[in-house]
C-alpha atoms as a PDB file:
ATOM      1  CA  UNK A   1      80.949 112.121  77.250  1.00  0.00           C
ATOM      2  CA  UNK A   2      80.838 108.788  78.414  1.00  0.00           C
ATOM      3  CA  UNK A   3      77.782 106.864  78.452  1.00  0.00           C
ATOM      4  CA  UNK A   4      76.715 106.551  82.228  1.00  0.00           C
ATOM      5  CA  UNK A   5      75.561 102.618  83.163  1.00  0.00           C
ATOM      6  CA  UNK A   6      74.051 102.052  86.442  1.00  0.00           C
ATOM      7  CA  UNK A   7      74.899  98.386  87.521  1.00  0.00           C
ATOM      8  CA  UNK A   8      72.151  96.453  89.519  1.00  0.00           C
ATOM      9  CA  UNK A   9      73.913  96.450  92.600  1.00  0.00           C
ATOM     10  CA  UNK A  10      74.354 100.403  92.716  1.00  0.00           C
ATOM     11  CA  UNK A  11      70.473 100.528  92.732  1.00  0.00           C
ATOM     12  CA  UNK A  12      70.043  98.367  95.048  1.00  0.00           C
ATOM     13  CA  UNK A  13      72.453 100.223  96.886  1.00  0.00           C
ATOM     14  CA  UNK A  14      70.698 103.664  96.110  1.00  0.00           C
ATOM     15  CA  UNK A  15      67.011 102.178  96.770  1.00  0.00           C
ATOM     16  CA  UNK A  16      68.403 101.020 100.051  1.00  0.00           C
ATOM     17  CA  UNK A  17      69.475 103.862 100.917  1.00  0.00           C
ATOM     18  CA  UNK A  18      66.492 106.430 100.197  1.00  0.00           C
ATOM     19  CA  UNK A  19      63.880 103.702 101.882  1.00  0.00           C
ATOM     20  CA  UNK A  20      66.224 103.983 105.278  1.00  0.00           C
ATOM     21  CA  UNK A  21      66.578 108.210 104.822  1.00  0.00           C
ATOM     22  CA  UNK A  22      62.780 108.227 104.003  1.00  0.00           C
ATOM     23  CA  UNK A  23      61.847 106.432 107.079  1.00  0.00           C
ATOM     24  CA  UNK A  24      62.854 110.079 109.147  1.00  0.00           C
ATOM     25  CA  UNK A  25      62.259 112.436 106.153  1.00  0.00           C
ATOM     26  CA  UNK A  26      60.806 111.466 102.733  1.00  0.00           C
ATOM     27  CA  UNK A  27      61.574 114.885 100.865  1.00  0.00           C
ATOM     28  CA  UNK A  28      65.687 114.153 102.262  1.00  0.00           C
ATOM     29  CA  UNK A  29      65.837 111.322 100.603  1.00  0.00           C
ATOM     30  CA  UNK A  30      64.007 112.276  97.314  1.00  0.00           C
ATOM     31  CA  UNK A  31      66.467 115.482  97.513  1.00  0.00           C
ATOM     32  CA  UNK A  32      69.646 113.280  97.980  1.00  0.00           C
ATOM     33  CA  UNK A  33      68.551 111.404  94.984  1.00  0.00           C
ATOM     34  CA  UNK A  34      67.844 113.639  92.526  1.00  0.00           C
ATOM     35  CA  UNK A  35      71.088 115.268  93.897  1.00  0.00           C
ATOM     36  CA  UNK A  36      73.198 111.746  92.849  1.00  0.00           C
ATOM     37  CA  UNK A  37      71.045 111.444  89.727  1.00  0.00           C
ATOM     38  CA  UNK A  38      72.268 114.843  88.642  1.00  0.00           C
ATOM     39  CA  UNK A  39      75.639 114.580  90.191  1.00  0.00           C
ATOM     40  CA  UNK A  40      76.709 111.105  88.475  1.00  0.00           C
ATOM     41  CA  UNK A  41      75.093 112.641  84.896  1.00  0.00           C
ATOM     42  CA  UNK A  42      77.721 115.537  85.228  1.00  0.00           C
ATOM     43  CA  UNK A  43      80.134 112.642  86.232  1.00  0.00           C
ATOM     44  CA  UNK A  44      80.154 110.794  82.996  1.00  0.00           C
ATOM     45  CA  UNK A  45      81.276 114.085  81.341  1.00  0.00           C
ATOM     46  CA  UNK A  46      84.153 114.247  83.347  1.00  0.00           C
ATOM     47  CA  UNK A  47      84.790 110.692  84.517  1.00  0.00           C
ATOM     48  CA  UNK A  48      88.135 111.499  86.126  1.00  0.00           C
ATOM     49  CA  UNK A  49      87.073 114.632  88.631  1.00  0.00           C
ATOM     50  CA  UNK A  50      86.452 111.468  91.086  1.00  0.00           C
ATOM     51  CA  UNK A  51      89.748 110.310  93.230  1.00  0.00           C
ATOM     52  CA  UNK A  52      91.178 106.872  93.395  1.00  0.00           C
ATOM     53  CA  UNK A  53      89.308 104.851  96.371  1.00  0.00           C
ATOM     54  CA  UNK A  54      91.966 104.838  99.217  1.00  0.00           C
ATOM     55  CA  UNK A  55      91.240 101.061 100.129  1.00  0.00           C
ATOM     56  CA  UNK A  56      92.633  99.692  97.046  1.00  0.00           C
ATOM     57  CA  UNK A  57      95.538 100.256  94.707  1.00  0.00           C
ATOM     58  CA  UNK A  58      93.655  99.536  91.402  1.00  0.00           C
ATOM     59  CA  UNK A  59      93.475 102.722  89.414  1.00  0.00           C
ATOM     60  CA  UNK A  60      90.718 101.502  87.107  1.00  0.00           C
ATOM     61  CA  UNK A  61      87.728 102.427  89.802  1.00  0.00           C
ATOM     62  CA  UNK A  62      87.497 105.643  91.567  1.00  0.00           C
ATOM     63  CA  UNK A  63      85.030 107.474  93.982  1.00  0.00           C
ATOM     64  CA  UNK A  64      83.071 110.675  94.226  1.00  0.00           C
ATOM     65  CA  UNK A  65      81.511 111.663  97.556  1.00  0.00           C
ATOM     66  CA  UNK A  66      78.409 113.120  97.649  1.00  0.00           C
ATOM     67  CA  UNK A  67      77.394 113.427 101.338  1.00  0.00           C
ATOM     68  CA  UNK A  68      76.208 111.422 102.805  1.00  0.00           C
ATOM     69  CA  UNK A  69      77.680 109.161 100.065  1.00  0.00           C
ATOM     70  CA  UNK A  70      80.539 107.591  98.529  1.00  0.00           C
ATOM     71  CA  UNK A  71      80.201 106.418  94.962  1.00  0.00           C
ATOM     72  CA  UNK A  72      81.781 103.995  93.467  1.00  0.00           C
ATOM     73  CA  UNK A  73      82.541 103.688  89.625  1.00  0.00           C
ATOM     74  CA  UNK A  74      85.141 102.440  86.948  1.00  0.00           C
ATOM     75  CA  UNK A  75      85.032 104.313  83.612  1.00  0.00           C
ATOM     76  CA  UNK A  76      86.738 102.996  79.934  1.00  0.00           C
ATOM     77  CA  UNK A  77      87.018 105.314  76.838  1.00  0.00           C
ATOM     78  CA  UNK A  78      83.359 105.140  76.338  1.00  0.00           C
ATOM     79  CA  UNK A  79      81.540 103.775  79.646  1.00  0.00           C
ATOM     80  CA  UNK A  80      81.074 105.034  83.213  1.00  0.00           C
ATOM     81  CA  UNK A  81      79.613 102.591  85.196  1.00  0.00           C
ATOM     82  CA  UNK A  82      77.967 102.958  88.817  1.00  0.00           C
ATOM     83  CA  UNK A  83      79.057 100.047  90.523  1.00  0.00           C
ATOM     84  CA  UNK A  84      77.809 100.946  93.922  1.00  0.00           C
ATOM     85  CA  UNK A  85      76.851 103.541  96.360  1.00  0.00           C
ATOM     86  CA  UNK A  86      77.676 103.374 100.405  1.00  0.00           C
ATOM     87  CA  UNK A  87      76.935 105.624 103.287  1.00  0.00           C
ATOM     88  CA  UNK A  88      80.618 107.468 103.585  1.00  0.00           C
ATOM     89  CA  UNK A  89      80.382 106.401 107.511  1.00  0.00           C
ATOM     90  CA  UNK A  90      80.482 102.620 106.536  1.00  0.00           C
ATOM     91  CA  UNK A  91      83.213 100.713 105.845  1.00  0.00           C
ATOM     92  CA  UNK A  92      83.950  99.223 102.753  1.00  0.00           C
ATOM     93  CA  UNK A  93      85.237  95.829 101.604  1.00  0.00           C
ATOM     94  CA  UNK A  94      87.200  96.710  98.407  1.00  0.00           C
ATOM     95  CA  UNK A  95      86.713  92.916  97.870  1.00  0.00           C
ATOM     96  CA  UNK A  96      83.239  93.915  96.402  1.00  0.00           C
ATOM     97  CA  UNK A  97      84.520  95.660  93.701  1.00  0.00           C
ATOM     98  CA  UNK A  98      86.226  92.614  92.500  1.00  0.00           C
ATOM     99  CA  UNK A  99      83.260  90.782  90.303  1.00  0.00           C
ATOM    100  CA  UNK A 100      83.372  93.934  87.851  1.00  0.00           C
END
């Protein structure tokens, strides 16, 4: 099992994203993130179930989707960490996965 690390920008990422969800329905977006919570714990026990992110060719960070959400990590023998979360309709800039 790797050990799961949450890098600041993937909470700012997940805050931002519960405040805007809880605006229309507060128990949604407590749901959704218990939901990644649980979802990225089962990740770091099987850090390759996600797929390589389709915008770039680097096979060191992948994705899993968990709707509405795509997650973004990179994992090592030992480490899986959470380098950000986006709403799946957004685009992405793969650019921002550079600094890690």
């Amino acid at each position: 099992m790797a050990q799961l690390i949450w890098t600041e920008p993937a909470l700012i990422d997940l805050d931002r994203i519960a405040e805007y969800i809880a605006i229309q329905n507060p128990h949604a977006a407590q749901s959704l993130i218990q939901n990644i919570l649980d979802k990225t714990e089962l990740l770091s026990k099987q850090p390759h179930s996600g797929k390589p992110i389709p915008e770039i060719s680097e096979t060191l960070y992948r994705e899993w989707i968990i709707p509405p959400c795509r997650i973004f990590y990179k994992t090592d023998t030992k480490r899986l960490y959470i380098l950000h979360i986006i709403r799946a309709e957004k685009e992405y800039n793969p650019h921002d996965l550079s600094q890690y």
